[in-house]
N, C-alpha and C. Protein backbone atom coordinates (compact mmCIF):
# COMPACT_ATOMS: atom_id res chain seq x y z
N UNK A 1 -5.62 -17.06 -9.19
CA UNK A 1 -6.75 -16.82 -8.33
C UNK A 1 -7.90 -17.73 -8.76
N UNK A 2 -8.61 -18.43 -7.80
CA UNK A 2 -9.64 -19.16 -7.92
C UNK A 2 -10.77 -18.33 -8.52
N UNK A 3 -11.75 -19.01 -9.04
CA UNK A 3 -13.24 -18.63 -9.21
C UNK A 3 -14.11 -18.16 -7.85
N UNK A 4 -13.87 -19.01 -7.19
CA UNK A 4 -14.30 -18.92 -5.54
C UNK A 4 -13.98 -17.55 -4.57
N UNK A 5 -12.68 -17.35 -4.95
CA UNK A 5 -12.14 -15.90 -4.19
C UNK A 5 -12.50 -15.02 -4.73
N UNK A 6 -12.99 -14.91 -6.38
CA UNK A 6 -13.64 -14.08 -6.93
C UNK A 6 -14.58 -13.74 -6.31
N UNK A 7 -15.95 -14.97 -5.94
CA UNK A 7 -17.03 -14.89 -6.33
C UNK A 7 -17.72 -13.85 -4.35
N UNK A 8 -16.29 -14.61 -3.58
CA UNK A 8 -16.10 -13.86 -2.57
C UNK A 8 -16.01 -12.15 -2.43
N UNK A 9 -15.02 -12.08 -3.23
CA UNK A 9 -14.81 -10.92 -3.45
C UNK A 9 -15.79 -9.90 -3.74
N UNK A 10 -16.28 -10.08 -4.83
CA UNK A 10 -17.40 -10.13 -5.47
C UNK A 10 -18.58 -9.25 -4.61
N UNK A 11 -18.93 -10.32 -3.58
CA UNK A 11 -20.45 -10.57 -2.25
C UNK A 11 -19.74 -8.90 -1.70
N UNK A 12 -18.78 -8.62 -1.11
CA UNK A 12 -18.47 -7.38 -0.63
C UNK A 12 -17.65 -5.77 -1.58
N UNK A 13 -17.98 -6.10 -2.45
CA UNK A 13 -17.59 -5.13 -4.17
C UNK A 13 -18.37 -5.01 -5.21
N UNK A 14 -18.45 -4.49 -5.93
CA UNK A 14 -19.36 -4.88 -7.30
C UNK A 14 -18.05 -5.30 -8.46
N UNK A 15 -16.91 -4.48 -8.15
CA UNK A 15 -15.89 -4.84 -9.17
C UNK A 15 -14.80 -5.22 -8.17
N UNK A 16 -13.72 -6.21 -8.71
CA UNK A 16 -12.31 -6.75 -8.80
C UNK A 16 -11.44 -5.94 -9.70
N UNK A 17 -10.25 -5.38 -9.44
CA UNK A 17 -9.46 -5.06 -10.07
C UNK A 17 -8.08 -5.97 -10.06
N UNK A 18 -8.02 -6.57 -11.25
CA UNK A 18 -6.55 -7.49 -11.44
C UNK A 18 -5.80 -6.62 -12.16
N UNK A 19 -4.60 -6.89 -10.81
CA UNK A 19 -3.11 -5.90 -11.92
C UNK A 19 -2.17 -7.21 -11.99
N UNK A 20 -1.66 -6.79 -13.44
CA UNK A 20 -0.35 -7.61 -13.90
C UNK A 20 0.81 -6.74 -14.06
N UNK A 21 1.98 -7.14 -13.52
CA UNK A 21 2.96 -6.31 -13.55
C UNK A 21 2.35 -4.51 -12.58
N UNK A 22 1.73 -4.95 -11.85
CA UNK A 22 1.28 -3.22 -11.37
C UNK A 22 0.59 -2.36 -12.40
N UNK A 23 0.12 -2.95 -13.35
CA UNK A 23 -0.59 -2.60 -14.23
C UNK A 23 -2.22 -2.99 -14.38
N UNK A 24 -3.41 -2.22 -14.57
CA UNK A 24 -4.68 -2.55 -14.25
C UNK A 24 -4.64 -4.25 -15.76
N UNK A 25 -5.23 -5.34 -15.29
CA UNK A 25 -5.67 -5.39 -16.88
C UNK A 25 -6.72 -5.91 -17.26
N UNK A 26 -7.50 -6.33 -15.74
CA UNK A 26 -8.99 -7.13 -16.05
C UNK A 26 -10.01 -6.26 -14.96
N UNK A 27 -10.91 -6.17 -15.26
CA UNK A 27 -12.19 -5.71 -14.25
C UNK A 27 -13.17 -6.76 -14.35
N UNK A 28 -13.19 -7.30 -13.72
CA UNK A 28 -14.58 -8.22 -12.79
C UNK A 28 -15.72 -7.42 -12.31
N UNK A 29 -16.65 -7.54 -13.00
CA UNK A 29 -17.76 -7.09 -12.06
C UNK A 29 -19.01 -7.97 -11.84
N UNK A 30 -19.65 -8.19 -10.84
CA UNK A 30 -20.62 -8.55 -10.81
C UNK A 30 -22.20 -8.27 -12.28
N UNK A 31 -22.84 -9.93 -12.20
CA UNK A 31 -23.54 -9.68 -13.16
C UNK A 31 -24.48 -8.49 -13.35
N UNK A 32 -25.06 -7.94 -12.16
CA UNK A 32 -25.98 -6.66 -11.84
C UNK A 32 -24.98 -5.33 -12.34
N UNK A 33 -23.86 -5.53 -12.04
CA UNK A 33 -23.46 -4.38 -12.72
C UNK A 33 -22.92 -4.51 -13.92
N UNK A 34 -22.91 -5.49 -14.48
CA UNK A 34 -22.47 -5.57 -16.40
C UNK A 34 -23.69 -5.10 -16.86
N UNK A 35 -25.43 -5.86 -16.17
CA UNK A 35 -25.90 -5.05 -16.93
C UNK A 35 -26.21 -3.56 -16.69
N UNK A 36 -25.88 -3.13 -16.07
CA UNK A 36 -25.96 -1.37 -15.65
C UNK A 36 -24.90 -0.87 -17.04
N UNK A 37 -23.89 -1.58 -16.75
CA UNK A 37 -22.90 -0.76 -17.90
C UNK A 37 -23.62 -1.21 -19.08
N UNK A 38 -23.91 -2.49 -19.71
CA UNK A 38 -24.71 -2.20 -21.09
C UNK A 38 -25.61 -1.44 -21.22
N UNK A 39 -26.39 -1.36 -20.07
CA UNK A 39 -27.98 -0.65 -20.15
C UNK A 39 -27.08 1.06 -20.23
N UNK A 40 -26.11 1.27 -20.08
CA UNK A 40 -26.02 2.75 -20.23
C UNK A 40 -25.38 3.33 -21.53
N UNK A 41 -25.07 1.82 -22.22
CA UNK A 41 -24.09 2.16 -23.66
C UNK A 41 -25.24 1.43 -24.66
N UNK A 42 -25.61 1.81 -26.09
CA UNK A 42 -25.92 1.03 -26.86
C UNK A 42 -27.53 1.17 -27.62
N UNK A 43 -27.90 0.52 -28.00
CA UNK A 43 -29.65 1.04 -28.52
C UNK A 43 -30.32 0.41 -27.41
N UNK A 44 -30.88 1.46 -27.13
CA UNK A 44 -32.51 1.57 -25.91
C UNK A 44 -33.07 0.24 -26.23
N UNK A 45 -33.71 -0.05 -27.25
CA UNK A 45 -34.53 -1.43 -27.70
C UNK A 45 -34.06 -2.72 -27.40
N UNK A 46 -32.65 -2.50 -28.01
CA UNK A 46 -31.99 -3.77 -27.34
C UNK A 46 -31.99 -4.12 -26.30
N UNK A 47 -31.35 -3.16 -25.75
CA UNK A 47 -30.73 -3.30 -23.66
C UNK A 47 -32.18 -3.52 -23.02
N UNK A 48 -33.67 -3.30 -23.82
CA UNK A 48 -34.63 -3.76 -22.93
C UNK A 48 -35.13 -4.97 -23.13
N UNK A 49 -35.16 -5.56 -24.26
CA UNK A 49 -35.20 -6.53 -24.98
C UNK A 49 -34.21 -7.77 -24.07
N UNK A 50 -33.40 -7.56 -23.88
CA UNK A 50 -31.88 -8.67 -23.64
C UNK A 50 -32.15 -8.43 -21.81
N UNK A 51 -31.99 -7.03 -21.57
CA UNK A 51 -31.55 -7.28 -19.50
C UNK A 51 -32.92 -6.44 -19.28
N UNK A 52 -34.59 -7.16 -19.59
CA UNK A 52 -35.64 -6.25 -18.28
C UNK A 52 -35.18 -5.90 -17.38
N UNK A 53 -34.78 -6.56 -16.50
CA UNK A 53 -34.58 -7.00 -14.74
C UNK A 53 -33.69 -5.53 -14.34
N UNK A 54 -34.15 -5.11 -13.45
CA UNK A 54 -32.89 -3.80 -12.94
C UNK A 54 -33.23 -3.71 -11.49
N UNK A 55 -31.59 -3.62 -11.37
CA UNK A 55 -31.27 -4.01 -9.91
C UNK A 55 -31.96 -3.34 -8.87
N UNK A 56 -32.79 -3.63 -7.56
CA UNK A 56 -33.02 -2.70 -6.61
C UNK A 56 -32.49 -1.25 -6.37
N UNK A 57 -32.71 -0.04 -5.67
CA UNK A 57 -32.33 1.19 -5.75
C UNK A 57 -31.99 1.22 -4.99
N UNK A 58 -31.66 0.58 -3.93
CA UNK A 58 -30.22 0.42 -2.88
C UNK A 58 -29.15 0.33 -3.37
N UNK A 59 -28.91 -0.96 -3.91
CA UNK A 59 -27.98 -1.47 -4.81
C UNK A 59 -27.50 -0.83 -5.65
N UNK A 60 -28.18 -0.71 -6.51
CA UNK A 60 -28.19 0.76 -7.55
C UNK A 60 -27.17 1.78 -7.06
N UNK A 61 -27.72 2.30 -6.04
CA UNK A 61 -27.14 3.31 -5.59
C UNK A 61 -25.38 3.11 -5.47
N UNK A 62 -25.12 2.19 -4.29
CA UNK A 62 -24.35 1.66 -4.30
C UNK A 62 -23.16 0.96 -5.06
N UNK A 63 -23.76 0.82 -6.13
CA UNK A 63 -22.99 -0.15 -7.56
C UNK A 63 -22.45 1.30 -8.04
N UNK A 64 -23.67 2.37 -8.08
CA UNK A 64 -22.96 3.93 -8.32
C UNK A 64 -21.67 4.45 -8.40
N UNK A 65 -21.71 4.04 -6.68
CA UNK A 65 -20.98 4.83 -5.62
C UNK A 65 -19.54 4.30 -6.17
N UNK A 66 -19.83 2.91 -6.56
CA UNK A 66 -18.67 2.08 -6.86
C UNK A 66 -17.93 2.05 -7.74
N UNK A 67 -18.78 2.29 -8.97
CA UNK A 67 -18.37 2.31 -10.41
C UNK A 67 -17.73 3.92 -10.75
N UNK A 68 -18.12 4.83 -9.67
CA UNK A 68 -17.47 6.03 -9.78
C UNK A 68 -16.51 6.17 -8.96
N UNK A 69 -16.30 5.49 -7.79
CA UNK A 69 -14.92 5.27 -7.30
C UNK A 69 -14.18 4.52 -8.35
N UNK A 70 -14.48 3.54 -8.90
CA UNK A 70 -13.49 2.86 -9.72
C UNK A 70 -13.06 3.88 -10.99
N UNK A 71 -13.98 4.92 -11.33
CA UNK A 71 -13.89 5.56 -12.79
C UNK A 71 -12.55 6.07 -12.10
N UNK A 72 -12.90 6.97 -10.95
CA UNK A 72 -11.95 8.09 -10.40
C UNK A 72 -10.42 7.39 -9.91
N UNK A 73 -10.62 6.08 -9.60
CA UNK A 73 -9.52 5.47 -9.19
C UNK A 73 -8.59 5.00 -10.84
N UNK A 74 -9.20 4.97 -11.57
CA UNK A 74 -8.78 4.78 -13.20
C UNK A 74 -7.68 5.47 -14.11
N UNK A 75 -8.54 6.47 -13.56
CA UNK A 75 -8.04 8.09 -13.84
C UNK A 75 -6.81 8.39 -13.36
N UNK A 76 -7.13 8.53 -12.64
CA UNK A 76 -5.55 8.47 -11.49
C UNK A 76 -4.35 7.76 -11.86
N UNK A 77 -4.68 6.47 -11.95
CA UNK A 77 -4.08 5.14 -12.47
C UNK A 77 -3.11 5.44 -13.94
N UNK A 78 -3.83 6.48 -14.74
CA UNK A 78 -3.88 6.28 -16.02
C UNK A 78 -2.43 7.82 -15.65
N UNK A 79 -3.18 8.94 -14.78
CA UNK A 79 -2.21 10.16 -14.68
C UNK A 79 -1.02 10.07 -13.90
N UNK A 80 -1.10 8.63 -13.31
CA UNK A 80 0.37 8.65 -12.70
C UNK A 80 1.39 7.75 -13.71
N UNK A 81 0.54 6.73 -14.60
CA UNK A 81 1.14 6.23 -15.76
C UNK A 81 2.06 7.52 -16.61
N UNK A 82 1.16 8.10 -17.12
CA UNK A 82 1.85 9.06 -17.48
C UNK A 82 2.54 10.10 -17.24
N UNK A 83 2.46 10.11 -16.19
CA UNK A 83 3.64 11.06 -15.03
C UNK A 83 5.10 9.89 -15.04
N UNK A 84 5.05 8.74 -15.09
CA UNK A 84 6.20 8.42 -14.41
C UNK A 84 6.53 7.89 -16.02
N UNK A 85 6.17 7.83 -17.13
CA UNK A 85 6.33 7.32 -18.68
C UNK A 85 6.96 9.01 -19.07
N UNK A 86 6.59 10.30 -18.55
CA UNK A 86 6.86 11.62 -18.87
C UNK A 86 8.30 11.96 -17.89
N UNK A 87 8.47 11.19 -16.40
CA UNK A 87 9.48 11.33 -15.98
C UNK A 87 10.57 10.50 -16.91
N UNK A 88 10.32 9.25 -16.79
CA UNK A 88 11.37 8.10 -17.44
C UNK A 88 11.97 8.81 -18.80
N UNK A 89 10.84 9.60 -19.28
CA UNK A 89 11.73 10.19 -20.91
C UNK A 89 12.61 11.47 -20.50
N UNK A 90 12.01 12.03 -19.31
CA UNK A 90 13.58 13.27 -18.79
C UNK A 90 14.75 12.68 -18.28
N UNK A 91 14.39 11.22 -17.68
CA UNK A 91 16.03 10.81 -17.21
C UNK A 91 16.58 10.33 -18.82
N UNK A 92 16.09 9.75 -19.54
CA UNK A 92 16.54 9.22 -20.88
C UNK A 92 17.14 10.28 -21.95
N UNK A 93 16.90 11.62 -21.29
CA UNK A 93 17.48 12.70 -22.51
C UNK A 93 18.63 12.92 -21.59
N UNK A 94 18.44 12.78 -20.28
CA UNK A 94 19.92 13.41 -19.28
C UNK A 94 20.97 12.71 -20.11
């Protein structure tokens, strides 16, 4: 995948999800929302120090909406992993 289809991608998402093998293994997100995720992990002083700038409250909102669809879509991701890793070990004892 190009840089370009990213950056496309991107303009209508806040995050990209790349799977390898049907497996999650990179998240792309736009720069406005990397700093949302630092600004929510880490020492206060720093994160104001390094990213002032915070995104409009549209956006905001939105990047929200997104980053909690992606949490919830994760999740999922992670419980059907282990649903079908919990099936594969019942056919392996048959």
């Amino acid at each position: 995948m190009e840089i370009n289809e990213l950056k496309k991608m991107l303009k209508k998402s806040t995050a990209v999800l790349i799977l390898e093998n049907g497996e999650p293994s990179i998240v792309v997100v736009d720069y406005k929302t990397y700093k949302e995720l630092l600004e929510n992990e880490g020492d206060s002083d720093l994160k104001e120090s390094v990213f002032p700038v915070s995104p409009a409250p549209a956006e905001t909102s939105r990047q929200s909406d997104e980053m909690e669809l992606l949490g919830r879509i994760n999740k999922d991701i992670l419980a059907l992993k282990e649903q079908i890793e919990e099936e594969e070990k019942g056919l392996a004892i048959d």
